[in-house]
Protein backbone atom coordinates (compact mmCIF):
# COMPACT_ATOMS: atom_id res chain seq x y z
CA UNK A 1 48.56 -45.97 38.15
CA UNK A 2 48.58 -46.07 42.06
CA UNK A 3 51.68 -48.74 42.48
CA UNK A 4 49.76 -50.46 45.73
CA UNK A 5 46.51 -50.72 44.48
CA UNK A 6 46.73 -50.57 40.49
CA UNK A 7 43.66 -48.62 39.96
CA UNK A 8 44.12 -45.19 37.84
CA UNK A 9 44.54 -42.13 39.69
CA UNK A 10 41.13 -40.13 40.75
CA UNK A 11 41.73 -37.11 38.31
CA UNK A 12 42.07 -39.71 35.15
CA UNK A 13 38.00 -40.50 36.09
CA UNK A 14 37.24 -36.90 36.68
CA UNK A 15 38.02 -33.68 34.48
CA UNK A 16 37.57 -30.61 35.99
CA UNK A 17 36.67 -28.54 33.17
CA UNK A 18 35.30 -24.67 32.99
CA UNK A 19 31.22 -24.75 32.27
CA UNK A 20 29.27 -21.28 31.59
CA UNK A 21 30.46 -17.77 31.14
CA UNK A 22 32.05 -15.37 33.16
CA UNK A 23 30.60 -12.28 33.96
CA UNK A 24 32.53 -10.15 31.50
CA UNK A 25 32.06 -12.81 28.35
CA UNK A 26 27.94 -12.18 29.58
CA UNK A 27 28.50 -8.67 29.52
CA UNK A 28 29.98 -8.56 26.13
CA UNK A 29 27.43 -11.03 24.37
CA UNK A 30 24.90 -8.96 25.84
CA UNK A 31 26.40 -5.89 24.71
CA UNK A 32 26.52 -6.98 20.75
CA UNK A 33 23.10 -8.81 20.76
CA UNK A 34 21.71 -4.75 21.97
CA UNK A 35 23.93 -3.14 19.25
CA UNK A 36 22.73 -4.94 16.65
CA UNK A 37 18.69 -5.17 17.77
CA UNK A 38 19.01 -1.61 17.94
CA UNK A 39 20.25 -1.80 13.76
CA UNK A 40 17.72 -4.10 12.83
CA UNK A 41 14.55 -3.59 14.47
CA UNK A 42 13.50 -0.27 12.89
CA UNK A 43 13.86 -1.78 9.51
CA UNK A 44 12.31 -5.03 10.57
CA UNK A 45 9.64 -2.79 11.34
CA UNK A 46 9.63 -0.96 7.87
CA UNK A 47 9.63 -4.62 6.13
CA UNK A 48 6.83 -5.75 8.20
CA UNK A 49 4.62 -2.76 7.39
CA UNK A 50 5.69 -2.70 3.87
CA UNK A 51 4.56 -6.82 3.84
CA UNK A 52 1.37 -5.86 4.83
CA UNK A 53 0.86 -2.78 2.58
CA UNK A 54 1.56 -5.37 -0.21
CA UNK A 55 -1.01 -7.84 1.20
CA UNK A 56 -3.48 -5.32 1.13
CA UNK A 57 -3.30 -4.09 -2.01
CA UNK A 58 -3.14 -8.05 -3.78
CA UNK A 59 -6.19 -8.73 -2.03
CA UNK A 60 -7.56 -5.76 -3.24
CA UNK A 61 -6.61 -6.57 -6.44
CA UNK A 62 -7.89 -9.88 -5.99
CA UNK A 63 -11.19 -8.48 -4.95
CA UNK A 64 -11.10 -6.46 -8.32
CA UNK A 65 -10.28 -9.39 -10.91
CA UNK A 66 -13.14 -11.66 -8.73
CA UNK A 67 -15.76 -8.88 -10.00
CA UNK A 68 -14.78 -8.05 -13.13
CA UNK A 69 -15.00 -12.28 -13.68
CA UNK A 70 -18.15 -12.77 -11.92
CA UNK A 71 -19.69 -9.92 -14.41
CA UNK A 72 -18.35 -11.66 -17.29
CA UNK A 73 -19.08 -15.28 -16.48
CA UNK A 74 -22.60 -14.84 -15.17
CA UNK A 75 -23.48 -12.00 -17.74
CA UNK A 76 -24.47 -9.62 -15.08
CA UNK A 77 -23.29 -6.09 -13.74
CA UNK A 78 -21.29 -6.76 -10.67
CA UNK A 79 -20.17 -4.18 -8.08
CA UNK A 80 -17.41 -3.63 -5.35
CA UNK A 81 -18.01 -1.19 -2.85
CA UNK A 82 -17.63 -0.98 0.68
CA UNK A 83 -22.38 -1.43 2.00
CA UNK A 84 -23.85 -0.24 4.81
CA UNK A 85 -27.76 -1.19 5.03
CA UNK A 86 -27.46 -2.58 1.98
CA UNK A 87 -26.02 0.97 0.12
CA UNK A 88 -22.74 1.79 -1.18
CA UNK A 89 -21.03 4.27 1.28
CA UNK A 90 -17.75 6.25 0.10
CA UNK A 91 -15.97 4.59 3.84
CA UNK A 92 -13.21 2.07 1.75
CA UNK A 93 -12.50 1.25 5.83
CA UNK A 94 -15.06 -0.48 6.15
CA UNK A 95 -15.73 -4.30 4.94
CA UNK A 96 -15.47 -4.43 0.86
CA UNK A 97 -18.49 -6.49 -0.99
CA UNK A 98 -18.65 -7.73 -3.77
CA UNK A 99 -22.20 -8.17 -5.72
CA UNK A 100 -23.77 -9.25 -8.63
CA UNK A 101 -26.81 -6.46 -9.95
CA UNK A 102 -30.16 -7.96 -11.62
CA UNK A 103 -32.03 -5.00 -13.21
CA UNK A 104 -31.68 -2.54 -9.99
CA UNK A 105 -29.44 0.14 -9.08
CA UNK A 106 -25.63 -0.38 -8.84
CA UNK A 107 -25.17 1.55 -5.83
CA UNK A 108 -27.89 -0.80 -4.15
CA UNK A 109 -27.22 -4.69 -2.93
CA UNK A 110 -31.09 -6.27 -3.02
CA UNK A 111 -32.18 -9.79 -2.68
CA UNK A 112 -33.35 -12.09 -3.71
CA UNK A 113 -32.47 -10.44 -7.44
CA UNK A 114 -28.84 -9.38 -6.47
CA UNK A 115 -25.98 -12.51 -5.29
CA UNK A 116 -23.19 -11.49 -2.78
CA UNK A 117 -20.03 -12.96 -3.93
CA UNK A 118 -17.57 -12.29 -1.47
CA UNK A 119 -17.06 -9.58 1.38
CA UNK A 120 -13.37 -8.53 2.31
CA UNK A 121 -12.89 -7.83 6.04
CA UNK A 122 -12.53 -4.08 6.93
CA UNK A 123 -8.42 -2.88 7.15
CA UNK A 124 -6.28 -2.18 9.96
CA UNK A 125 -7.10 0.21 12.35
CA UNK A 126 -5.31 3.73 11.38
CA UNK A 127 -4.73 2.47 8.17
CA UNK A 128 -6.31 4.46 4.81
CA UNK A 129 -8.04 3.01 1.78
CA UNK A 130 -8.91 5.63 -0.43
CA UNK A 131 -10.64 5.99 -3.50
CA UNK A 132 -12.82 9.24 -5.24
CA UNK A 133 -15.71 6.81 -5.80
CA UNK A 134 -18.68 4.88 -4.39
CA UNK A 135 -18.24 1.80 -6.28
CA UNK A 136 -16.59 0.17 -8.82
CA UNK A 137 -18.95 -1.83 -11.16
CA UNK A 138 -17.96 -4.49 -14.64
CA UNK A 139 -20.45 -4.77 -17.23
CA UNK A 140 -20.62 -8.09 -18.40
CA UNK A 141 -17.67 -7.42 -21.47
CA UNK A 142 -15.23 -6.93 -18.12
CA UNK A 143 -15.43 -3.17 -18.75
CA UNK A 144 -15.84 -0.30 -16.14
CA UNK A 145 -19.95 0.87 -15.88
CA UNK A 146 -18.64 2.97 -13.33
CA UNK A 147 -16.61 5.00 -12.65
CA UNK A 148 -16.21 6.04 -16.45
CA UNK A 149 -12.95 7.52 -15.65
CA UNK A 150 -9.16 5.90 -15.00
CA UNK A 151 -9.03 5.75 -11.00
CA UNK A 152 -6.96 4.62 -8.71
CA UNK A 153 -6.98 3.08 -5.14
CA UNK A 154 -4.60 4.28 -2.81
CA UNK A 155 -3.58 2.16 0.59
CA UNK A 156 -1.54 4.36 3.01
CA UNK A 157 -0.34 2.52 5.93
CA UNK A 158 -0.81 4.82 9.26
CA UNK A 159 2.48 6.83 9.97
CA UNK A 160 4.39 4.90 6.64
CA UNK A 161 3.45 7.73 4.28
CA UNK A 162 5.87 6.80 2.43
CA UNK A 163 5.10 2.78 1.85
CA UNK A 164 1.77 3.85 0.48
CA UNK A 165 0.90 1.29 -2.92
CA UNK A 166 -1.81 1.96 -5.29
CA UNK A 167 -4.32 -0.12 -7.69
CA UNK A 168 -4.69 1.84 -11.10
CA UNK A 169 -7.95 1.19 -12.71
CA UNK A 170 -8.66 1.75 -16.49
CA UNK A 171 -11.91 2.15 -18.21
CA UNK A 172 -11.78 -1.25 -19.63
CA UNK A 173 -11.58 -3.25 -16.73
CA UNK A 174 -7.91 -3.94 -16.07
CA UNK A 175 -6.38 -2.99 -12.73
CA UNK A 176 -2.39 -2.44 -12.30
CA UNK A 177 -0.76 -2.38 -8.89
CA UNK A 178 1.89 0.67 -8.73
CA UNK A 179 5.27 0.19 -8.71
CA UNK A 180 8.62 2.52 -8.40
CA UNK A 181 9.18 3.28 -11.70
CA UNK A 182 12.21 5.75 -10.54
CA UNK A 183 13.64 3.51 -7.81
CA UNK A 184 13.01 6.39 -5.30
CA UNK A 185 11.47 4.14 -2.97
CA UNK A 186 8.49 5.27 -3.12
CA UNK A 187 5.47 4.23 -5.68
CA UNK A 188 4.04 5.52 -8.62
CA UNK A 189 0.92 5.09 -10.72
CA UNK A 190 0.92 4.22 -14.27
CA UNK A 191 1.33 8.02 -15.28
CA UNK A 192 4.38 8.62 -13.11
CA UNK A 193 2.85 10.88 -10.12
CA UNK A 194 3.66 9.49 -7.06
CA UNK A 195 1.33 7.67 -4.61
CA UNK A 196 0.08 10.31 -1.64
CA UNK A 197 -2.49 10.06 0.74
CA UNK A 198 -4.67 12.75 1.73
């Protein structure tokens, strides 16, 4: 205390401590925030492709179980295939529909006889859905009209070869999503081989 007056000193009111950085401690931070973006962000970039390679294919999936239990519930042959002008086209690109047959064609969405169910929105541009067929289509038991073969979707993400899933598809209706059965890292189909995109 100031003898004369009795009030404190100035500094005991005031601290004059050190805000901010200095220029090296910037420098530095800066340094190890760039070292370890430059770590992370290509697989950030895998995970984020592989997340939406696994979307894909579970709506796809989805789109398959919706079918095969409209077909048995309303006791009608119901398709999924990707229409244009009404036709099933071979372009899996394109928007997926799903549709409920009366008496008439497979291949062919009609009304008033035939119901759409649901329509999928086409897939990301450069990305690949591929299948060998025109359509998929459930009889009303929940089996396969057509094809009459085991199939199998394949969704290959563009320049992520290697992050390509498939959707296996057996003659009685089921549908199994791939998995890496050899924990390669890559997927494989119910009979081993591995998922490839042409």
């Amino acid at each position: 205390m100031d003898i004369i007056s009795g009030i404190p000193p100035f500094s005991i009111f005031f601290s004059y401590s050190r805000q901010g950085f200095t220029l090296i401690e910037l420098i530095v931070v800066i340094a190890v925030v760039g070292i370890l973006s430059a770590i992370a962000l290509p697989n950030m970039s895998d995970f984020l492709v592989k997340m939406h390679v696994d979307n894909q294919v579970t709506e796809i999936q989805r789109l398959l179980l919706t079918a095969r239990n409209m077909a048995i519930n309303t006791g009608k042959n119901t398709t999924v295939c990707p229409l244009s002008n009404g036709v099933c086209t071979t372009n899996w690109q394109n928007e997926i529909s799903i549709f409920t047959n009366g008496a008439n064609d497979n291949n062919k969405y009609e009304t008033p006889t035939d119901e759409l169910v649901k329509v999928k929105e086409a897939i990301k541009t450069g990305d690949k859905l591929q299948y060998a067929h025109k359509s998929v289509t459930y009889s009303p038991a929940g089996r396969l009209v057509a094809p009459t073969v085991v199939s199998i979707f394949k969704y290959c993400p563009k320049d992520k070869t290697d992050i390509s899933r498939g959707i296996d598809l057996s003659i009685s209706g089921r549908s199994y999503i791939s998995a890496d059965i050899d924990s390669d890292g890559k997927d494989e189909d119910r009979d081993g081989n591995e998922i490839t995109c042409i």
